[in-house]
N, C-alpha and C. Protein backbone atom coordinates (compact mmCIF):
# COMPACT_ATOMS: atom_id res chain seq x y z
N UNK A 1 -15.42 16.51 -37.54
CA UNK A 1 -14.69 15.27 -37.37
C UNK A 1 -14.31 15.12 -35.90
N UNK A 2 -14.68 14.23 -35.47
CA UNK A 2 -14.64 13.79 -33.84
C UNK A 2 -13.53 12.52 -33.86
N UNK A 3 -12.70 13.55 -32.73
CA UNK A 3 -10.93 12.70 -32.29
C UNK A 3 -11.61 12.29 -31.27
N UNK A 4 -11.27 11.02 -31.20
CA UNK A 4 -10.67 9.81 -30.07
C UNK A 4 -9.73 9.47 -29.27
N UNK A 5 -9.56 9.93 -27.70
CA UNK A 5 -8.34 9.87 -27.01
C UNK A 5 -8.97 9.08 -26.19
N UNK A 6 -7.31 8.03 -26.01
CA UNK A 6 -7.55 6.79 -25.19
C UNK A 6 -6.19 7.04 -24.33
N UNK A 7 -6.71 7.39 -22.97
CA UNK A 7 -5.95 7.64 -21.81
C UNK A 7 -5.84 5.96 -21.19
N UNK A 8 -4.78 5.31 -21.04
CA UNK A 8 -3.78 4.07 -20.31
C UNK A 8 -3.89 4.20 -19.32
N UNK A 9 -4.67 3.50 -18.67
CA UNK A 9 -4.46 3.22 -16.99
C UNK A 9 -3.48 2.23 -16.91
N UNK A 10 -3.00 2.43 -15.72
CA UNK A 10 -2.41 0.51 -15.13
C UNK A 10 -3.15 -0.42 -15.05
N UNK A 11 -3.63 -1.11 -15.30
CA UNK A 11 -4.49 -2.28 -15.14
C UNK A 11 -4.58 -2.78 -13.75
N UNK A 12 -5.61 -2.86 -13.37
CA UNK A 12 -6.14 -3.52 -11.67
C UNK A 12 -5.52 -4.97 -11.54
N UNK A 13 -4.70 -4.83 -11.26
CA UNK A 13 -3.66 -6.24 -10.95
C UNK A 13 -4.28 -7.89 -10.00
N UNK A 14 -4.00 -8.39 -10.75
CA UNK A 14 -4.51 -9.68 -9.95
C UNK A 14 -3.36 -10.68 -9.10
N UNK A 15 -2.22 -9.95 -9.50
CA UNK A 15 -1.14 -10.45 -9.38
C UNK A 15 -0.41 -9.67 -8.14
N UNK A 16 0.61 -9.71 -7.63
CA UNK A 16 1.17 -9.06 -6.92
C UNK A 16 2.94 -9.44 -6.63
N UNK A 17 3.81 -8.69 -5.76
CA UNK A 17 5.06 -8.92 -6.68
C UNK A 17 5.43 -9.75 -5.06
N UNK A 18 4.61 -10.23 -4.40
CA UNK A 18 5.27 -10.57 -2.75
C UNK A 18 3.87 -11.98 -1.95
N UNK A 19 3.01 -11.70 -2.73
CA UNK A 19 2.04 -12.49 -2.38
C UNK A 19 0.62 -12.03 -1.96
N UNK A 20 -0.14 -13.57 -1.33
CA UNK A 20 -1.34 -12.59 -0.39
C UNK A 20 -1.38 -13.12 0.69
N UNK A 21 -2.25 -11.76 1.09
CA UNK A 21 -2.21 -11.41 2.62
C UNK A 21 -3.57 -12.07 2.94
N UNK A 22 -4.48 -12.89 3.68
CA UNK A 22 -5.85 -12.82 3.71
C UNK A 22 -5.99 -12.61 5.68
N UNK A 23 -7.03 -12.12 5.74
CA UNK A 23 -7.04 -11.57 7.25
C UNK A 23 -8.88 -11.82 7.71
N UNK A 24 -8.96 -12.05 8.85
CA UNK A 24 -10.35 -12.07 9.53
C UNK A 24 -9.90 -11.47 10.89
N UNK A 25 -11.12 -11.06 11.53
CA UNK A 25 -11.51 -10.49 12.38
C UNK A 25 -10.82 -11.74 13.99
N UNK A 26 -9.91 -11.74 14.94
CA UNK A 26 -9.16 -12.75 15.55
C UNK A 26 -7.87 -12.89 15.04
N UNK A 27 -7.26 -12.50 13.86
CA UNK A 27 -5.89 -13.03 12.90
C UNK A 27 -4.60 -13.05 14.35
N UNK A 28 -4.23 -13.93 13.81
CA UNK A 28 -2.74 -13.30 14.45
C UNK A 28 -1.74 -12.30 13.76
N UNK A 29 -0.75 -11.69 14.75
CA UNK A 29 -0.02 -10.96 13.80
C UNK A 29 0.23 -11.37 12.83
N UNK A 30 0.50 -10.94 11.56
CA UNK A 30 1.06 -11.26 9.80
C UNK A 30 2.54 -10.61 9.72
N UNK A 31 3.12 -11.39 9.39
CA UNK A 31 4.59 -10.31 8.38
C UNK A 31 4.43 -11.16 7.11
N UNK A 32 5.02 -10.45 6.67
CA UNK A 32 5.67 -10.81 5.27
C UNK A 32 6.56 -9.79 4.78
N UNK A 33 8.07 -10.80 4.41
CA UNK A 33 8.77 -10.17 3.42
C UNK A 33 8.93 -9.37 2.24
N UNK A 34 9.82 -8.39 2.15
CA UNK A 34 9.82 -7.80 0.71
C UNK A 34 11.10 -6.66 0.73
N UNK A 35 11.06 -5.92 -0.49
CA UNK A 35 11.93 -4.82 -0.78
C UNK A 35 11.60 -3.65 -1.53
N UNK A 36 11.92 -2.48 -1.01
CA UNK A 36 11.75 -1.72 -1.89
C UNK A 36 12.48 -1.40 -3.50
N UNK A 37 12.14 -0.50 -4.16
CA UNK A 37 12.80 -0.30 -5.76
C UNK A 37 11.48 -0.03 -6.38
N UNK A 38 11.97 1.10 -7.23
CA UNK A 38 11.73 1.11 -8.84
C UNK A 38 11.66 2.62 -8.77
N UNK A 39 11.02 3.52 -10.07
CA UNK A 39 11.04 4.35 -10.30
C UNK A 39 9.50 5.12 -11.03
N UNK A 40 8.82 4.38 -10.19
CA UNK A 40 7.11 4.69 -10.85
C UNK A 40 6.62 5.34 -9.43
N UNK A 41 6.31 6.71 -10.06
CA UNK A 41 5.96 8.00 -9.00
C UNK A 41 4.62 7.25 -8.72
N UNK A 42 4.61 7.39 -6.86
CA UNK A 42 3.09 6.89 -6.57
C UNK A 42 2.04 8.43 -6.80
N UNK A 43 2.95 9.36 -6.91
CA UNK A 43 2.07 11.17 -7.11
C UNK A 43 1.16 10.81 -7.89
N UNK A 44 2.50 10.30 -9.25
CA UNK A 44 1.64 10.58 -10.46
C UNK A 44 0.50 9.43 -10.24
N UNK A 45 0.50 8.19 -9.90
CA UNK A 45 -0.52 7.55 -10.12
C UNK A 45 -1.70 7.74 -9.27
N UNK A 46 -1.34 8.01 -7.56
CA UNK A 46 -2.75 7.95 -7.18
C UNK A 46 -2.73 9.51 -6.70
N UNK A 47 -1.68 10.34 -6.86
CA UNK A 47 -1.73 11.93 -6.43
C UNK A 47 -1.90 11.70 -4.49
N UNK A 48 -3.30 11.90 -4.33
CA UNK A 48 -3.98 12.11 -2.91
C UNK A 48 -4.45 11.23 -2.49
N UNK A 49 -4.66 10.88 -1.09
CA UNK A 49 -5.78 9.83 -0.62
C UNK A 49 -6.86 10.43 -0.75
N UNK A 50 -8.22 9.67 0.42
CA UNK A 50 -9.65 10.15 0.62
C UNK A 50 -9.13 11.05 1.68
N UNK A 51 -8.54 11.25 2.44
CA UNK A 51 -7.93 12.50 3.47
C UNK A 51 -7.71 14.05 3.02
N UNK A 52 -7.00 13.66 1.54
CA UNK A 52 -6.16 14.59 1.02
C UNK A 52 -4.73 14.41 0.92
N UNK A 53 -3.98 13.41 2.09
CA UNK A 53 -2.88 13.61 2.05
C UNK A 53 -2.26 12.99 1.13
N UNK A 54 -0.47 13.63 0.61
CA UNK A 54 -0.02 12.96 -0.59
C UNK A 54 0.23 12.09 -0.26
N UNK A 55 0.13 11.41 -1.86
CA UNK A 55 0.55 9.35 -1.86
C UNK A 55 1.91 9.76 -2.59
N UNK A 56 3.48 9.72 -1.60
CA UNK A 56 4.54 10.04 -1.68
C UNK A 56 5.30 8.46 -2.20
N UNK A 57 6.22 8.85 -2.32
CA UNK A 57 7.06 7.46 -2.84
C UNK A 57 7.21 7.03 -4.28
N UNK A 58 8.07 6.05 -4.22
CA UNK A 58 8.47 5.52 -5.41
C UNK A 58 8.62 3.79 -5.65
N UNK A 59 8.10 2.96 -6.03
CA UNK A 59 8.34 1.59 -6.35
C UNK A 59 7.69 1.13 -7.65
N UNK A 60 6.89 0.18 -7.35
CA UNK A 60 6.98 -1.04 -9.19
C UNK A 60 5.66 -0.75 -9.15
N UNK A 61 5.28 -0.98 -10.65
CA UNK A 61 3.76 -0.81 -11.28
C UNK A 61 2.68 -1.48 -10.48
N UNK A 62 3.51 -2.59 -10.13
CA UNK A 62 3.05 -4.28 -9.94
C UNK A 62 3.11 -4.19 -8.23
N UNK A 63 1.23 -4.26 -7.81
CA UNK A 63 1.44 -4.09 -6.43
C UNK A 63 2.33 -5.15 -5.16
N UNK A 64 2.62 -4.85 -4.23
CA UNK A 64 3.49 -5.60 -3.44
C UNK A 64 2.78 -6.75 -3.08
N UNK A 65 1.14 -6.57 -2.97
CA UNK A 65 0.57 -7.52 -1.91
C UNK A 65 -0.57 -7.15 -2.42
N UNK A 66 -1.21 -8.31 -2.32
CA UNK A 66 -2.98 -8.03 -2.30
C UNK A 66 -3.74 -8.82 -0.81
N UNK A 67 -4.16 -7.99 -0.22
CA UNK A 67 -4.72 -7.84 1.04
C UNK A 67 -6.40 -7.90 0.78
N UNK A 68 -6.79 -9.39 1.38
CA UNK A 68 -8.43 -10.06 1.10
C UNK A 68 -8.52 -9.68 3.02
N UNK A 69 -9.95 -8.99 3.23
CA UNK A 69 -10.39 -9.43 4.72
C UNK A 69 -11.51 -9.94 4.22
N UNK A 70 -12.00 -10.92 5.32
CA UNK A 70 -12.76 -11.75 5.15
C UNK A 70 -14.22 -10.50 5.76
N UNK A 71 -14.01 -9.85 7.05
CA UNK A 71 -15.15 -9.41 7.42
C UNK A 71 -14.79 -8.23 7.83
N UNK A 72 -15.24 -7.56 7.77
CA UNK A 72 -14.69 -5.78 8.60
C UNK A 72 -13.96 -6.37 9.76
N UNK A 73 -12.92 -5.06 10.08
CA UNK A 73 -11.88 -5.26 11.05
C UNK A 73 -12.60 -4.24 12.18
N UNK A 74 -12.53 -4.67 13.38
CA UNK A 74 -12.85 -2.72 14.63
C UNK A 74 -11.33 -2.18 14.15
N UNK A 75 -10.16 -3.25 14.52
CA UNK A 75 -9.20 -1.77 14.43
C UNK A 75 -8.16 -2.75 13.84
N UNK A 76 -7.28 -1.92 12.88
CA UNK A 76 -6.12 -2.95 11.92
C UNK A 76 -5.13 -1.70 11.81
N UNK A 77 -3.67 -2.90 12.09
CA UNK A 77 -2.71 -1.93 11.85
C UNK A 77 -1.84 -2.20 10.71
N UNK A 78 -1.26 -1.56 10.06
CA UNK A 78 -0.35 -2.19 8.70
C UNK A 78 0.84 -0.60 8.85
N UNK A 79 2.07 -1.89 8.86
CA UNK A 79 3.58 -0.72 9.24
C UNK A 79 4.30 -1.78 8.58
N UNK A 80 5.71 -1.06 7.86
CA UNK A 80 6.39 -1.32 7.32
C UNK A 80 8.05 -0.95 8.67
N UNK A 81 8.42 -2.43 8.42
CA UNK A 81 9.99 -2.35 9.30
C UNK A 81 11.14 -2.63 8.74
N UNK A 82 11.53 -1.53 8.42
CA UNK A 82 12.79 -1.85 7.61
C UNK A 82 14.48 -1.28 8.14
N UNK A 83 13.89 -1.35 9.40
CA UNK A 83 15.27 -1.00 10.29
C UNK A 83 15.47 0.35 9.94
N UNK A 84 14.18 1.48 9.99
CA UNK A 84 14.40 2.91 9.75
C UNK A 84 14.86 3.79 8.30
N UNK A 85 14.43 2.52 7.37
CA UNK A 85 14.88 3.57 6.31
C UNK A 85 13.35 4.36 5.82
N UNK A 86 13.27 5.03 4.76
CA UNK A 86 12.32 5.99 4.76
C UNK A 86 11.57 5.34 3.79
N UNK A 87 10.29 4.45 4.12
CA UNK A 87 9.42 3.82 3.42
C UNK A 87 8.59 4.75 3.13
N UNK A 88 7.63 4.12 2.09
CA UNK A 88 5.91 4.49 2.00
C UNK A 88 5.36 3.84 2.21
N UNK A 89 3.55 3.95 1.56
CA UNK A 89 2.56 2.88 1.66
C UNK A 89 1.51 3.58 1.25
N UNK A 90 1.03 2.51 -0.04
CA UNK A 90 -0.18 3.01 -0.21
C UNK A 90 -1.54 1.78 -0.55
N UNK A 91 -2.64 2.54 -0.10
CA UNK A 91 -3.37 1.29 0.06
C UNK A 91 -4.46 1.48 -1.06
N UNK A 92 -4.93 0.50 -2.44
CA UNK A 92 -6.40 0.84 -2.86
C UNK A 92 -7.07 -0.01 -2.94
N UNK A 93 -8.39 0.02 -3.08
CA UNK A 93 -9.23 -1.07 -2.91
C UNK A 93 -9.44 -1.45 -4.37
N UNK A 94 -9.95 -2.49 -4.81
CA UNK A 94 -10.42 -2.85 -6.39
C UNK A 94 -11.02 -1.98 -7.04
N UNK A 95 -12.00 -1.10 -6.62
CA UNK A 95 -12.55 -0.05 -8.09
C UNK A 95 -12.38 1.18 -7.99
N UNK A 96 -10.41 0.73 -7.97
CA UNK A 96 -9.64 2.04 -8.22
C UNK A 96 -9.74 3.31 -6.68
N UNK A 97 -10.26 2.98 -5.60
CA UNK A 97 -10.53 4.22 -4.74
C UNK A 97 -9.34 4.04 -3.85
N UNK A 98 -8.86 5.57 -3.80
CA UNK A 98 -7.79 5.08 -2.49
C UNK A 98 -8.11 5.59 -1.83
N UNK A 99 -7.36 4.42 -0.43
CA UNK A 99 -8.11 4.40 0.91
C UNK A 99 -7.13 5.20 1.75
N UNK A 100 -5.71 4.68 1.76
CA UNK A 100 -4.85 5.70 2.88
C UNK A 100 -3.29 5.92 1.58
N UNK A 101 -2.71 6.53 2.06
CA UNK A 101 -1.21 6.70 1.39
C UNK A 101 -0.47 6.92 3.21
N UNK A 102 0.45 6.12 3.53
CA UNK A 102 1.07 6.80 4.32
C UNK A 102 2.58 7.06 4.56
N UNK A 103 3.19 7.56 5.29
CA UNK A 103 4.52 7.82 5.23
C UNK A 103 5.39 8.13 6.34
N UNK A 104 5.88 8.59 6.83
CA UNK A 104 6.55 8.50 7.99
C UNK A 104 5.95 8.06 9.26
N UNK A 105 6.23 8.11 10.28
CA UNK A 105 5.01 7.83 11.25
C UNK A 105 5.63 7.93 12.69
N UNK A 106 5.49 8.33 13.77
CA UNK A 106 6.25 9.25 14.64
C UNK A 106 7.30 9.69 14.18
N UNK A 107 8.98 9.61 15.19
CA UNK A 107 9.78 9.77 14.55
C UNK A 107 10.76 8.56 14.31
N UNK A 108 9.80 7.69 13.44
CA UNK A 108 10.54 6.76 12.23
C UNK A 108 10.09 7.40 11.16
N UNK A 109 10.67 6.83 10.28
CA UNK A 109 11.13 6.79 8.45
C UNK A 109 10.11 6.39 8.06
N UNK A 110 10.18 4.95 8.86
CA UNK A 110 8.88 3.72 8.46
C UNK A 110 7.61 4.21 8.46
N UNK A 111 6.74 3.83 7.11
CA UNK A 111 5.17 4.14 7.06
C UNK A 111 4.70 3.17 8.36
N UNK A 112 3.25 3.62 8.54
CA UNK A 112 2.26 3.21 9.33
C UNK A 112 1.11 3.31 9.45
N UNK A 113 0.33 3.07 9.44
CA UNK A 113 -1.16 3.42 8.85
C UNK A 113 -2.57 2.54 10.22
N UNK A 114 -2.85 3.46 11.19
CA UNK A 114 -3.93 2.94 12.08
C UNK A 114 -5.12 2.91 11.67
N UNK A 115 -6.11 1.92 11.64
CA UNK A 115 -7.71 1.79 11.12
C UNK A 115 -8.45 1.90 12.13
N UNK A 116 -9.48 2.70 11.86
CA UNK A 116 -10.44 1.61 13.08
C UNK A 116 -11.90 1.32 11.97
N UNK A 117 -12.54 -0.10 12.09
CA UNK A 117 -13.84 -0.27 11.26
C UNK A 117 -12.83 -0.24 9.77
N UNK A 118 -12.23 -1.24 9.83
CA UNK A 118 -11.62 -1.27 8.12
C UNK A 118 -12.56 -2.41 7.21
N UNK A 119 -13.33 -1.81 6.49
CA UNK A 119 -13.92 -2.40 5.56
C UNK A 119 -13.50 -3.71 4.96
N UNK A 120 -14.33 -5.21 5.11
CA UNK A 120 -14.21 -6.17 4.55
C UNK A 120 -13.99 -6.04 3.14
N UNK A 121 -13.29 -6.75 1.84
CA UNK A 121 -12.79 -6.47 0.51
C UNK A 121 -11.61 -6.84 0.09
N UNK A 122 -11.13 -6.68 -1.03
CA UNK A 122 -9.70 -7.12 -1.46
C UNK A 122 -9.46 -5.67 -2.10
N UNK A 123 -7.65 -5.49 -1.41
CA UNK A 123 -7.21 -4.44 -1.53
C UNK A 123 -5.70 -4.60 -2.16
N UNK A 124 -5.05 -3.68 -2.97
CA UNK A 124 -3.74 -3.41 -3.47
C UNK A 124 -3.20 -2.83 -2.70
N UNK A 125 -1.20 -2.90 -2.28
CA UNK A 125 -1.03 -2.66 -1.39
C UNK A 125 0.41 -2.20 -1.82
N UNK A 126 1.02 -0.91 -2.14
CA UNK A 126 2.26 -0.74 -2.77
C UNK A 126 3.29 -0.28 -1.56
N UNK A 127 4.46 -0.49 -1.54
CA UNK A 127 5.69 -0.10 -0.27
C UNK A 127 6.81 -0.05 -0.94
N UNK A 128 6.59 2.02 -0.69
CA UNK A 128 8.06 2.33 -1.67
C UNK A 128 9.03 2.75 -0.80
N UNK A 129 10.04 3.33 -1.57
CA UNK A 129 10.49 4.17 -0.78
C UNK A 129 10.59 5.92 -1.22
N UNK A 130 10.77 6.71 -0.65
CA UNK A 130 10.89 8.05 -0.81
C UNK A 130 11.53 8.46 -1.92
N UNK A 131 12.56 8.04 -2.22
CA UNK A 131 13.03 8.35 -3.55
C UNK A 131 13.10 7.37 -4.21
N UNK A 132 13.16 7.07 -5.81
CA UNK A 132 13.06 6.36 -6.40
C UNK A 132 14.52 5.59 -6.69
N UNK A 133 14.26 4.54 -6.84
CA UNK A 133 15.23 3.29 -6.94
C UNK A 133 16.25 2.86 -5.78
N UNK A 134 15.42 3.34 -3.95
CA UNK A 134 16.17 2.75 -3.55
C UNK A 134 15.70 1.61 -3.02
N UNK A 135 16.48 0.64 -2.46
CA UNK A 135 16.37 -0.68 -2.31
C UNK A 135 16.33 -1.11 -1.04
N UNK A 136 15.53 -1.39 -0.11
CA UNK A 136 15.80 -1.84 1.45
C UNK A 136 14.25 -2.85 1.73
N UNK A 137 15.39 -3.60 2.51
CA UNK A 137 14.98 -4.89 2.70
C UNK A 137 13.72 -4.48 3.99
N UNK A 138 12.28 -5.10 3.83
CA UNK A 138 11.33 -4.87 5.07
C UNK A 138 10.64 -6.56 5.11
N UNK A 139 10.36 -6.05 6.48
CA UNK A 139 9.09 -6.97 7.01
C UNK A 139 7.30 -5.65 6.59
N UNK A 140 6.25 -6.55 6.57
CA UNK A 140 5.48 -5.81 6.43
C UNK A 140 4.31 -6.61 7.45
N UNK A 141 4.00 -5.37 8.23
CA UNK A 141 3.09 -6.52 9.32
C UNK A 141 1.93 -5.74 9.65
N UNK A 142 0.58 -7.27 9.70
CA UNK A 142 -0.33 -6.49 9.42
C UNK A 142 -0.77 -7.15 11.05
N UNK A 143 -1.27 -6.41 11.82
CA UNK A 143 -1.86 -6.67 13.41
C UNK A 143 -3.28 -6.14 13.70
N UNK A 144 -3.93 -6.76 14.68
CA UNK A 144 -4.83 -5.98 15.18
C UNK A 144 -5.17 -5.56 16.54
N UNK A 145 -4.68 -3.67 16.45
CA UNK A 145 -4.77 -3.33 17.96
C UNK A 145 -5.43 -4.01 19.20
C-alpha cells in the first residue's frame, strides 16, 4: 500500500504587500515605501542563497515588491534605509531560485545587495527584519551604479 505525502509550498505570489517596481537599463533612482513585521522565518523558507549565504530575517508570507526588468542591468543596486535599524533582504526570481539574501552591509544594520549583469525577469522581493515582529519604517531604493 503506497502513502501519499503532499508537502505545502507558499504559492509564487502575484501579488505583493507594497507594489511594483519595473526597471530598464537608464532608470532613474526608485524608492518606495514600506515596513517591516511578521513572524515567518526567511531560514525556514529559502534557508541559503546561490552563494551559500544565510537568508536571515523575519517578515510576511506575502512578498514586499515584485521587481519586472525590462532588459539585463551592467550593474543594479537595491538597499534598504531605515535610519539604521537591522533589516534584511531577500531576492527570488519566479521558478522558485534564489538569487541573493542579504543583510547587514558595511557598518550599517541596513541590507544591501550590489549586481553587476542582473538578469532581465520578474522577481520577489521580501524586507525583514532580524528578529521577528519588529516594525520599522524604510525607503527601499533601487539605483544603478
Amino acid at each position: 500500500m503506497a502513502i501519499a505525502s503532499i508537502i505545502a509550498l507558499p504559492a509564487v505570489a502575484d501579488d505583493s504587500l507594497f507594489g511594483e517596481i519595473n526597471l530598464s537599463p537608464g532608470f532613474n533612482r526608485t524608492a518606495k515605501n514600506g515596513f517591516t513585521g511578521g513572524t515567518h522565518s526567511f531560514t525556514e523558507q529559502f534557508n541559503r542563497d546561490r552563494e551559500g549565504n544565510l537568508c536571515v530575517g523575519y517578515g510576511d508570507i506575502t512578498p514586499d515588491y515584485i521587481l519586472t526588468i525590462a532588459e539585463d542591468l551592467p550593474q543594479l543596486t537595491l538597499e534598504v534605509d531605515s535610519g539604521g535599524n537591522d533589516t534584511t533582504i531577500v531576492i527570488q526570481d519566479r521558478d522558485r531560485n534564489i538569487i541573493y539574501c542579504g543583510d547587514d552591509f558595511n557598518n550599517s544594520p541596513d541590507a544591501r545587495l550590489n549586481y553587476d549583469n542582473f538578469p532581465a525577469g520578474t522577481y520577489q522581493i521580501w524586507i525583514g527584519s532580524f528578529d521577528p515582529n519588529q516594525r520599522w519604517n524604510y525607503d527601499f531604493i533601487a539605483r544603478e551604479n
